[in-house]
Protein backbone atom coordinates (compact mmCIF):
# COMPACT_ATOMS: atom_id res chain seq x y z
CA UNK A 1 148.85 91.66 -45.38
CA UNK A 2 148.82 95.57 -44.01
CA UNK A 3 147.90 94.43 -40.61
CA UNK A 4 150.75 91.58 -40.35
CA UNK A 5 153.46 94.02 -41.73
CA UNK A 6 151.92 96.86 -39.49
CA UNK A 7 152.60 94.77 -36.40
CA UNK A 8 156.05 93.49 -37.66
CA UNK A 9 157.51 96.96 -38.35
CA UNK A 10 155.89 99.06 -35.57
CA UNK A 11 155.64 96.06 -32.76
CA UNK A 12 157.73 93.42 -33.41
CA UNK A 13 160.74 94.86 -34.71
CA UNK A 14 160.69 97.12 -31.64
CA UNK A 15 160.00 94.64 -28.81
CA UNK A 16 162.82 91.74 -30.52
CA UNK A 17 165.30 95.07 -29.68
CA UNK A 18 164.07 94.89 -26.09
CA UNK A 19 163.92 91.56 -26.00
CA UNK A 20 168.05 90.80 -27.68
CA UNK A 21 168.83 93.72 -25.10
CA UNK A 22 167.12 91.86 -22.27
CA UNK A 23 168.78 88.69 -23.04
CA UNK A 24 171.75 89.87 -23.61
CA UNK A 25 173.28 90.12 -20.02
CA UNK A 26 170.73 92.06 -17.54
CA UNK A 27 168.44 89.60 -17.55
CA UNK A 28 169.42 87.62 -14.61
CA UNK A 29 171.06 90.10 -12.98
CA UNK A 30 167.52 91.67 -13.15
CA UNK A 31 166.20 88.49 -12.20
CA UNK A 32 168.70 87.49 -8.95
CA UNK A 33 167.71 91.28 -7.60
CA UNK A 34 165.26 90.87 -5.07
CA UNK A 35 164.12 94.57 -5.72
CA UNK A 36 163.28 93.18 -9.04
CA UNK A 37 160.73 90.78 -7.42
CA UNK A 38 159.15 93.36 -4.89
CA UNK A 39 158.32 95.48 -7.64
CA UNK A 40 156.60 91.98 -9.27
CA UNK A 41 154.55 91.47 -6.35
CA UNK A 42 153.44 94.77 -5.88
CA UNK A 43 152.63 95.16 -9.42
CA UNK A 44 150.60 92.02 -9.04
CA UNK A 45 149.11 92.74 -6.00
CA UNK A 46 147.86 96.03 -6.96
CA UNK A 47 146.51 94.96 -10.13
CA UNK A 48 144.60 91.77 -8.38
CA UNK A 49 142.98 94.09 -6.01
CA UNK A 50 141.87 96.54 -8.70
CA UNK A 51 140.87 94.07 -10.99
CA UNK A 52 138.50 92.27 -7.99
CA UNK A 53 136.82 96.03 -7.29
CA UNK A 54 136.66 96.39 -10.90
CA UNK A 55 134.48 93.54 -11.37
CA UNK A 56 132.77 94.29 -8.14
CA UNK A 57 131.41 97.59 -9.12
CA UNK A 58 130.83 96.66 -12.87
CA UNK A 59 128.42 93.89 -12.31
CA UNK A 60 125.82 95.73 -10.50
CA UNK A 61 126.27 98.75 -13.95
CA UNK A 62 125.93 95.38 -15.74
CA UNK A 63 123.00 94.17 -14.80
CA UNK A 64 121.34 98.03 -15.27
CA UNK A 65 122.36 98.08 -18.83
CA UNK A 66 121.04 94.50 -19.83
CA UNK A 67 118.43 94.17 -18.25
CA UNK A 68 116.75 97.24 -16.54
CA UNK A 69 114.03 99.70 -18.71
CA UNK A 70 114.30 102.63 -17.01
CA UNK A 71 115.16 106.53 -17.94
CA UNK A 72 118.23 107.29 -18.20
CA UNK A 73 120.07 103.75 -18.79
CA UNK A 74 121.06 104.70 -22.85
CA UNK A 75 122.96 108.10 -20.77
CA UNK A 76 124.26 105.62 -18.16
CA UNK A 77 125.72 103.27 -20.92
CA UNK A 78 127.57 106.24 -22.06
CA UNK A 79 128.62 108.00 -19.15
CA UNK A 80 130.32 104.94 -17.97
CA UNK A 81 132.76 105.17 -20.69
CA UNK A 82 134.32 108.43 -19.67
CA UNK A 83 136.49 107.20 -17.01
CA UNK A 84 137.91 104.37 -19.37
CA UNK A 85 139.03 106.96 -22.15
CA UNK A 86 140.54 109.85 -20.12
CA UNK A 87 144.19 109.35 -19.97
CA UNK A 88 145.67 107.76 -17.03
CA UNK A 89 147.66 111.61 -15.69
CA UNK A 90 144.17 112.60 -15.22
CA UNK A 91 142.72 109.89 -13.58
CA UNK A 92 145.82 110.34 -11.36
CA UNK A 93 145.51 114.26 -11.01
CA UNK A 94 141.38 113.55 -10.26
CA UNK A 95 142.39 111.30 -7.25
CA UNK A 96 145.06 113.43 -5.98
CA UNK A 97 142.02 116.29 -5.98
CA UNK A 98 140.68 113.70 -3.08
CA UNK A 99 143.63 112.08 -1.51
CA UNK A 100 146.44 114.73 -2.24
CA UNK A 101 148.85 112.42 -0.36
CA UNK A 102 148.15 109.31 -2.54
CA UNK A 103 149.14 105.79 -1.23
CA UNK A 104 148.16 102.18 -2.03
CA UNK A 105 144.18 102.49 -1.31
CA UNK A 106 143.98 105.82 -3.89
CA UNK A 107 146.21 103.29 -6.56
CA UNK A 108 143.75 100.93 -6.15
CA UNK A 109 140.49 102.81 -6.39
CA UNK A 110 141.60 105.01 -9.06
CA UNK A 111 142.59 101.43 -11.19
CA UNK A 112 139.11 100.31 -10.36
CA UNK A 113 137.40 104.06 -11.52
CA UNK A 114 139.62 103.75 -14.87
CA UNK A 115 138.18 99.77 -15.67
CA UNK A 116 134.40 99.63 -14.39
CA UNK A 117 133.50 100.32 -18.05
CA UNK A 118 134.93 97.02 -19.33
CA UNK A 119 133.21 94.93 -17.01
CA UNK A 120 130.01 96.42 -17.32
CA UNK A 121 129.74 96.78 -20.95
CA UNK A 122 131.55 93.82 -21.51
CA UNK A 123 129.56 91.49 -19.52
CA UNK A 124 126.56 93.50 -19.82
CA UNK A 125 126.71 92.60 -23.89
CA UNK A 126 126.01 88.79 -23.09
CA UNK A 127 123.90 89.32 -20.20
CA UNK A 128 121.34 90.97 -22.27
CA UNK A 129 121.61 87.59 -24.57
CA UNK A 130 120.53 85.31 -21.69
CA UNK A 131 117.25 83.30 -21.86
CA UNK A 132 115.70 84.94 -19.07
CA UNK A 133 112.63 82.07 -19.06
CA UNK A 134 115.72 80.20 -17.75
CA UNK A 135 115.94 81.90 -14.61
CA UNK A 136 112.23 82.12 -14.16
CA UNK A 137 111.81 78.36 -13.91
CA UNK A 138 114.66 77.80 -11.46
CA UNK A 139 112.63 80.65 -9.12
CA UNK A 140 109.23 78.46 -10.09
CA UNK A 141 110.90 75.54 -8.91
CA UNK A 142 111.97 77.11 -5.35
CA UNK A 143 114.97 78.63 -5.92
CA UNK A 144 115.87 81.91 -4.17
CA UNK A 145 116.19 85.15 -6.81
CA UNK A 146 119.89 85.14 -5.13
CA UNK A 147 120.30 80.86 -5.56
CA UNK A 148 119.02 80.95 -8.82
CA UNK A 149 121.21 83.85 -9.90
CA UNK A 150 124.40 82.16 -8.66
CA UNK A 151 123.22 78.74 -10.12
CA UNK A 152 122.05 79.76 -13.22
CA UNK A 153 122.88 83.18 -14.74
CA UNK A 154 126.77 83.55 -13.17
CA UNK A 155 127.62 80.14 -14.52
CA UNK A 156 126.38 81.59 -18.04
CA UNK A 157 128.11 84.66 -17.28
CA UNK A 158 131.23 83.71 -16.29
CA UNK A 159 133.25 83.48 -19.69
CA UNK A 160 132.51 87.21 -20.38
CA UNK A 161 133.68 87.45 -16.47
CA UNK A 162 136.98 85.98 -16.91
CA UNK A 163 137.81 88.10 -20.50
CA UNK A 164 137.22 91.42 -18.60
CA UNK A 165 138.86 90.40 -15.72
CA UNK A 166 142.08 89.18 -17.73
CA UNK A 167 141.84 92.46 -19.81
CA UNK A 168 141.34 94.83 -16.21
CA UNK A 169 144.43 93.13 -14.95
CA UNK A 170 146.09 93.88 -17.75
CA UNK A 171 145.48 97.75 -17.64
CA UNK A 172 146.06 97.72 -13.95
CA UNK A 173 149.36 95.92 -14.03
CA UNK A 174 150.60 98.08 -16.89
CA UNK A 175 148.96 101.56 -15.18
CA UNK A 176 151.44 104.62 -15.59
CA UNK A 177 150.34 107.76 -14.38
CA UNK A 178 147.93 106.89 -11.68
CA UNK A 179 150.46 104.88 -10.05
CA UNK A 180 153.68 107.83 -10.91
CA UNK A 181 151.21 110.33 -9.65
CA UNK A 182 149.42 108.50 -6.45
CA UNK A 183 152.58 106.20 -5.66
CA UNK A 184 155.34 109.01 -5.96
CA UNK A 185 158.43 107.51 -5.08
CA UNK A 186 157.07 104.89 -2.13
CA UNK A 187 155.10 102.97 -4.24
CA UNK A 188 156.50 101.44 -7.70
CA UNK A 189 155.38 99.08 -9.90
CA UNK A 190 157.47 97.13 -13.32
CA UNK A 191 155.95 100.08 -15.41
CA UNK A 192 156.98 102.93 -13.32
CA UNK A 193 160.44 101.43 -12.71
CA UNK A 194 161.12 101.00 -16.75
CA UNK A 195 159.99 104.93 -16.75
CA UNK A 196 162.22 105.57 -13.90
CA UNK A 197 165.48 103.74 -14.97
CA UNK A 198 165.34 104.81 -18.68
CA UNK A 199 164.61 108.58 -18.01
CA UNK A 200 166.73 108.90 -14.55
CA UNK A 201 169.23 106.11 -14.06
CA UNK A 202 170.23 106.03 -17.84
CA UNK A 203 169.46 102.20 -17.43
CA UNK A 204 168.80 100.74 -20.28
CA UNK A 205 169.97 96.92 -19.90
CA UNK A 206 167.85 97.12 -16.72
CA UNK A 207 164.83 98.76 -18.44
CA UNK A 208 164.60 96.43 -21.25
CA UNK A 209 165.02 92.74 -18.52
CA UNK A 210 162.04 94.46 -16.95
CA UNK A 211 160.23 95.05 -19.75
CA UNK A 212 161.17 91.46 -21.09
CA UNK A 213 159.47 90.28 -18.05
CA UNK A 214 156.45 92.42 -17.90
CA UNK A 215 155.80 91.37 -21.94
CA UNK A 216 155.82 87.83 -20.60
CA UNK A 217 153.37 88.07 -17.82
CA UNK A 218 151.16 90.26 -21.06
CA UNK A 219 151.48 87.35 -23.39
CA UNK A 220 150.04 84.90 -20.47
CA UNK A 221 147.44 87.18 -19.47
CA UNK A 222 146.68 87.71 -23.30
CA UNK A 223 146.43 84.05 -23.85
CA UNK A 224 143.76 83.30 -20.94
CA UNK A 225 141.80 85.94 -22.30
CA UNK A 226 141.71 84.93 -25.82
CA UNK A 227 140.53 81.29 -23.95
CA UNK A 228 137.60 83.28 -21.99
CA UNK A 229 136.61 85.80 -25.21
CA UNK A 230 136.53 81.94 -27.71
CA UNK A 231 133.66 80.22 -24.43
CA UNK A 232 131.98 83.98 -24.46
CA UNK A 233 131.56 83.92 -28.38
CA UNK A 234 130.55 80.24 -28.21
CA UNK A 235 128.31 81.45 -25.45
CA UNK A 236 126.36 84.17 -27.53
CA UNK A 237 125.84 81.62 -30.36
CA UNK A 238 123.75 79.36 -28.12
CA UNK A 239 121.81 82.69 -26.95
CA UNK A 240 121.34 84.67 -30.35
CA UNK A 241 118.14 86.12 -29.15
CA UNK A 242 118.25 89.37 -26.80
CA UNK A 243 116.20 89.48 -23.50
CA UNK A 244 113.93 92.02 -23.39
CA UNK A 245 114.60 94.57 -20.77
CA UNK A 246 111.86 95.43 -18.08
CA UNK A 247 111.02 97.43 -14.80
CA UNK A 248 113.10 95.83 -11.71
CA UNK A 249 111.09 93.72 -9.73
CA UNK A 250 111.62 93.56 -5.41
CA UNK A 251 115.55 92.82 -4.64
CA UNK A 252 116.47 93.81 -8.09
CA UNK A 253 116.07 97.44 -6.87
CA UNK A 254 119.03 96.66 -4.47
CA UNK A 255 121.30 95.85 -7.55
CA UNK A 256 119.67 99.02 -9.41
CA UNK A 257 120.84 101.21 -6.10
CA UNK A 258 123.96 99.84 -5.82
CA UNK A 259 124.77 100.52 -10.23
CA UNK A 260 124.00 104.05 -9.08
CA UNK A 261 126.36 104.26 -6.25
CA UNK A 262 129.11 103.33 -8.56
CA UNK A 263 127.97 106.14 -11.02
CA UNK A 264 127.38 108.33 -8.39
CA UNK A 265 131.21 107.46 -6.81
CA UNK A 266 132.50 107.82 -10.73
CA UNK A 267 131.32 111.20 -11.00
CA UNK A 268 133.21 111.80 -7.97
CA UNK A 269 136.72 111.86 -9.03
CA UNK A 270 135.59 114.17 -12.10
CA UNK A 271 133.86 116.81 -9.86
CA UNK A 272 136.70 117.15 -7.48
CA UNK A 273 138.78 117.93 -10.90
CA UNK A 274 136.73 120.59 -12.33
CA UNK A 275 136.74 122.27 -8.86
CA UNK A 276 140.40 122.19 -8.46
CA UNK A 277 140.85 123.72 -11.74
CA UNK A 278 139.07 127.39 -11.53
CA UNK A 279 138.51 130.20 -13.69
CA UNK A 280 142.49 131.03 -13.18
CA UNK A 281 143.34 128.11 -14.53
CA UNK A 282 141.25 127.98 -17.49
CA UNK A 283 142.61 131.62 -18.17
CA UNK A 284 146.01 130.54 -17.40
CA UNK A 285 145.67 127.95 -20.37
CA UNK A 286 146.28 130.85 -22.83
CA UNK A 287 149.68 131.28 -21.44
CA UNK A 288 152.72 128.88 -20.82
CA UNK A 289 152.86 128.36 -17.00
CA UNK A 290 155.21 129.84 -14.31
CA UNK A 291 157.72 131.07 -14.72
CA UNK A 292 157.61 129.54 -19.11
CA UNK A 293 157.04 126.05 -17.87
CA UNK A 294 155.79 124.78 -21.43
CA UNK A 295 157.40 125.71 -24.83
CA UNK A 296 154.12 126.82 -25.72
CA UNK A 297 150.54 127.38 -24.57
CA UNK A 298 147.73 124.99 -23.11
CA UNK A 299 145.68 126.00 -26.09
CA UNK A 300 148.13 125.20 -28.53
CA UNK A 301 149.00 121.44 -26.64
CA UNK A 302 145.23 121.31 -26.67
CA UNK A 303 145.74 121.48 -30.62
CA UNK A 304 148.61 119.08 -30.76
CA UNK A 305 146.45 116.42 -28.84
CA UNK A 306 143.78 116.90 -31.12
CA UNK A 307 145.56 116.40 -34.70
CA UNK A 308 147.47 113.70 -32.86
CA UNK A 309 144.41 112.08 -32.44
CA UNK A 310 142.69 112.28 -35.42
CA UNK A 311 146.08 110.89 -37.41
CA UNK A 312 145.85 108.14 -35.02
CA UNK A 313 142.46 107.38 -35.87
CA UNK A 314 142.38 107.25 -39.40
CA UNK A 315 145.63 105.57 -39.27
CA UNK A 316 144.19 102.59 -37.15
CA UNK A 317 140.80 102.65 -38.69
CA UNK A 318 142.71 102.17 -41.68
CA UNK A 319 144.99 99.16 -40.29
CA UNK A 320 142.31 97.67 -37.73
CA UNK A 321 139.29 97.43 -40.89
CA UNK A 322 142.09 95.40 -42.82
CA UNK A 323 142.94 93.37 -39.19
CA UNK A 324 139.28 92.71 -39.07
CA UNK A 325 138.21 91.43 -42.67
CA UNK A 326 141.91 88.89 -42.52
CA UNK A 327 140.83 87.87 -38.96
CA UNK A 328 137.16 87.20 -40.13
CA UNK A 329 138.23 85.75 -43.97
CA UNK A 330 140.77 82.81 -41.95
CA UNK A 331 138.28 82.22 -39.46
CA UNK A 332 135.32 81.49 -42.12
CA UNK A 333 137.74 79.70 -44.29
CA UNK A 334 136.89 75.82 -44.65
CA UNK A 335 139.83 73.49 -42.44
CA UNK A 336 140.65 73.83 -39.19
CA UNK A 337 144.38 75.09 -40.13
CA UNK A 338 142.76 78.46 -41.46
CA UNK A 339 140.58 78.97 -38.46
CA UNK A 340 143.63 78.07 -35.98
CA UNK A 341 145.64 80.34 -38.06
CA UNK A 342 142.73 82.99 -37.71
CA UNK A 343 142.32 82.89 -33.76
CA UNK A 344 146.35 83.15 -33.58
CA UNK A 345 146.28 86.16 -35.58
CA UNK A 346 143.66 87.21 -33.81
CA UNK A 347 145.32 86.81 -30.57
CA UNK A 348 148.66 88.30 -31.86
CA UNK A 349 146.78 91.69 -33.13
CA UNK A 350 145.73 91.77 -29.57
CA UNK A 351 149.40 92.19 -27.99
CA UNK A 352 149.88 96.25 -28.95
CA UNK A 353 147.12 96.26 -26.09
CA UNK A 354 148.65 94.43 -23.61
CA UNK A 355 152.26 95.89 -24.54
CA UNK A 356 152.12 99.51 -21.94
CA UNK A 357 152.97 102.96 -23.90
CA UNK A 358 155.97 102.55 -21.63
CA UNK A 359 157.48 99.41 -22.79
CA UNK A 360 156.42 100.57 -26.31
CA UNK A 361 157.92 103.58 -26.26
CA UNK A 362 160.93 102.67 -24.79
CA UNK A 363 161.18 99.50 -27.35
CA UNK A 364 161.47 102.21 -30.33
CA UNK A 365 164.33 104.24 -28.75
CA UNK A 366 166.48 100.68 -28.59
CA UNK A 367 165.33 99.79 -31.75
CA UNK A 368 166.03 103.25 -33.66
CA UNK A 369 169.27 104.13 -31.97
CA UNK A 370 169.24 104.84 -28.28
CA UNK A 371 168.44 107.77 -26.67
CA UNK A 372 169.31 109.61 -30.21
CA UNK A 373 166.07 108.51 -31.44
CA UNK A 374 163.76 110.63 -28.62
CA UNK A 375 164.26 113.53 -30.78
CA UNK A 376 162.13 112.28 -33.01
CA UNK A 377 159.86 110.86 -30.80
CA UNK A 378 159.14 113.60 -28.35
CA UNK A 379 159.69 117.63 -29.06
CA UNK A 380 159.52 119.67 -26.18
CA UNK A 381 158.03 122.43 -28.62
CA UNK A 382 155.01 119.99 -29.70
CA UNK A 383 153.64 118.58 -26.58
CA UNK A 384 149.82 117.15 -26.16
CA UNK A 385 148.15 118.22 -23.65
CA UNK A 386 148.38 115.34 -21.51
CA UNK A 387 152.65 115.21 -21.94
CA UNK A 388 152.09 119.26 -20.95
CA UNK A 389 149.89 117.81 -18.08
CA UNK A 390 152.73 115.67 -16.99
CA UNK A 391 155.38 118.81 -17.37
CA UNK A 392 153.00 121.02 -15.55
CA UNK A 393 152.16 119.24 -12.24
CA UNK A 394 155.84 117.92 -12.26
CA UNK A 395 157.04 121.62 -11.68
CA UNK A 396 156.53 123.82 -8.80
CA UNK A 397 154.09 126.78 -8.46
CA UNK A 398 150.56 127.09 -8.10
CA UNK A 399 149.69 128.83 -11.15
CA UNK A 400 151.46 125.46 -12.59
CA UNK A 401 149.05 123.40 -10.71
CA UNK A 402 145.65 125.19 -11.38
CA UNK A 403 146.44 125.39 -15.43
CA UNK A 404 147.36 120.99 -14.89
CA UNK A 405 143.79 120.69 -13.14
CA UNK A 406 142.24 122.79 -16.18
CA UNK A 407 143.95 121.31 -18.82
CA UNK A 408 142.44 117.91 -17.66
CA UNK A 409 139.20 119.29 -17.17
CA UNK A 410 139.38 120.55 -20.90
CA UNK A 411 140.56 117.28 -21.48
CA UNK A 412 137.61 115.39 -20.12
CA UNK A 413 135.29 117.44 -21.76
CA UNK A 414 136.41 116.57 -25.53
CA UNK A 415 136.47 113.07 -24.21
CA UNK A 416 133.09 113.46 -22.96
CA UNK A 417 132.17 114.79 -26.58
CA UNK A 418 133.27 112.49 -28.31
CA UNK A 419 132.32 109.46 -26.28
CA UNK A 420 128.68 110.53 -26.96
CA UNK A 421 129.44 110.47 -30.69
CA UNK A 422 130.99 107.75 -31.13
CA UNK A 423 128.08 106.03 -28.71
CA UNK A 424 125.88 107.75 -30.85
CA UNK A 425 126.77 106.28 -33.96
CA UNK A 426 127.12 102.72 -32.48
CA UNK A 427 123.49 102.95 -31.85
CA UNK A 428 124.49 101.91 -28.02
CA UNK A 429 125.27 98.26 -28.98
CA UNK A 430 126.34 96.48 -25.82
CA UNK A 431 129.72 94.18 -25.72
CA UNK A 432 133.68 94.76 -25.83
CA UNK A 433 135.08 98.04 -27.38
């Protein structure tokens, strides 16, 4: 019962707050404002866009790491992970290194850069489960290698399709600091605007309708996933043995090119950072920024982030092992009232995903007592490194900007590290994460 009163105390209780506040007059006030509705379709827009370059990119990576023997795949298969784990301020920051005036194209590519790591790995982990004698007769009986692709390995494919697509459109809908740092103040979207009218306008009625909204559209989006992830587990029983991998053969070099154009373009973003940031910046992390910007130094948010982390971890490792062994224990459990019971817990665990830090964060200020409660939540004097990220590029002076661009390049770097452990110790297994 540790996960279930987890997620009641430090979800539930939080989002009912937003939810009684949402409901209890701004609602449709919220709703009637047209503004309200812009910021819906852009949100949506964006997020379609990203999610359709997403899967665009990751399906050529997919296809490399399920099916392709080459050197190098087992570095490509981690490498592709870094862009998915660096916080969202530095994706932002790496694209403003390219396009330093932002704008609706940057939004979406940098969306697309953060989520090319759950399509590929995602679909990649039942692609290397498909019969690939099954293809092989379709090309013996005529088919094209393109035809018999689109007739017989997509269809298989397409249930692991639709659960990474429903979980990239969730990240890109609920994206913070790519689209606070690339849209400035011309382009907004439901999670900005929560940000905006909580910290600035003093908003909260306002906030928390928006929020009720956006945690509708998340439960929706959470449920058609939850339908796609149920086909793709029913679609790995009926493949339980792995294709081998092999050589590419003719046009399959095409798809091997193209996988390494999207690595290539992924490296991109990171290389503009680390050149941004200098040797003054890295030297400037020892100090606290122009003119005392931060509290305290780089170094010491560097700390912060990293004993923030590793409380985090153990705490979830801790809650998530005793998620998994319930989830698994209903779903074995004889009667189809335990196994329905299972897949709804299942699905319910999954809403602290879907739910942005935004909306979250903001739910635990209503629930613990207004604006009161941010003292607990937030001290200027114990920032990570990404909140000192935030501070930093928000402030003027080029010192401040050189020590942002370094903190995220020390930033990627741990990520990098640990990425390759954690890899590492996963022995490389394909599938979600």
């Amino acid at each position: 019962m540790l996960p279930l009163g987890f997620l009641a105390v430090f979800f539930a209780w939080p989002v009912f707050a937003i939810l009684r506040r949402g409901f209890g007059g701004g609602l449709f006030t919220t709703l009637a404002d047209a503004e309200t509705w812009r910021l819906a379709g852009f949100t949506v827009a964006q997020a379609a866009l990203s999610t359709v370059l997403a899967v665009a990119c990751g399906m050529p990576v997919a296809f490399l790491l399920a099916r392709v023997r080459l050197p190098g795949v087992s570095l490509v298969r981690t490498l592709v992970l870094v862009p998915f784990v660096l916080p969202t301020v530095v994706v932002g920051l790496a694209f403003r290194a390219l396009w330093p005036d932002g704008g609706i194209l940057a939004i979406v590519l940098a969306n697309a850069f953060f989520n090319v790591a759950v399509v590929s790995r995602t679909v990649a982990g039942l692609w290397a489960h498909l019969d690939s004698r099954v293809v092989d007769a379709a090309r013996a009986l005529g088919a094209s290698r393109w035809r018999a692709f689109g007739s017989v390995t997509l269809p298989a494919l397409l249930p692991s399709i639709t659960s990474a697509a429903a979980v990239v459109f969730l990240f890109c809908a609920t994206s913070f600091g790519v689209v606070l740092i690339l849209g400035g103040g011309r382009y907004r979207t439901l999670e900005t605007e929560i940000y905006l009218r909580t910290e600035n306008l003093l908003d909260l009625t306002g906030a928390a309708a928006l929020s009720l909204v956006q945690i509708i559209a998340v439960v929706a989006v959470l449920l058609l996933g939850a339908l796609a992830r149920r086909r793709r587990e029913t679609a790995l029983k009926l493949r339980a043995a792995t294709a081998t991998a092999r050589r590419p053969r003719g046009g399959e070099w095409v798809v091997v090119a193209a996988a390494l154009a999207v690595l290539a373009s992924l490296l991109t973003p990171v290389a503009a950072l680390v050149l941004r940031s200098g040797p003054a910046g890295f030297r400037a992390l020892s100090g606290t920024g122009h003119d005392g910007t931060l509290q305290i130094s780089g170094w010491a948010a560097a700390a912060n982030s990293l004993r923030t982390a590793t409380d985090a971890t153990l705490l979830a490792m801790i809650v998530g092992v005793s998620a998994s062994v319930l989830v698994v224990t209903l779903r074995r459990a004889p009667g189809r009232t335990a196994h329905g019971l299972g897949e709804t817990v299942d699905t319910a665990l999954m809403l602290p995903l879907g739910v942005s830090a935004v909306t979250a964060g903001f739910s635990y200020v209503v629930a613990l007592g207004e604006f009161g409660a941010t003292s607990f939540l937030a001290r200027p004097q114990t920032p990570t490194l990404p909140v000192a990220i935030a501070t930093l590029i928000s402030r003027p002076g080029e010192l401040n900007n050189q020590m942002a661009y370094a903190a995220c390049a020390t930033l990627m770097v741990v990520t990098v590290l640990a990425v390759m452990v954690i890899d590492r110790l996963g022995g490389g297994r394909l599938g979600e994460f």
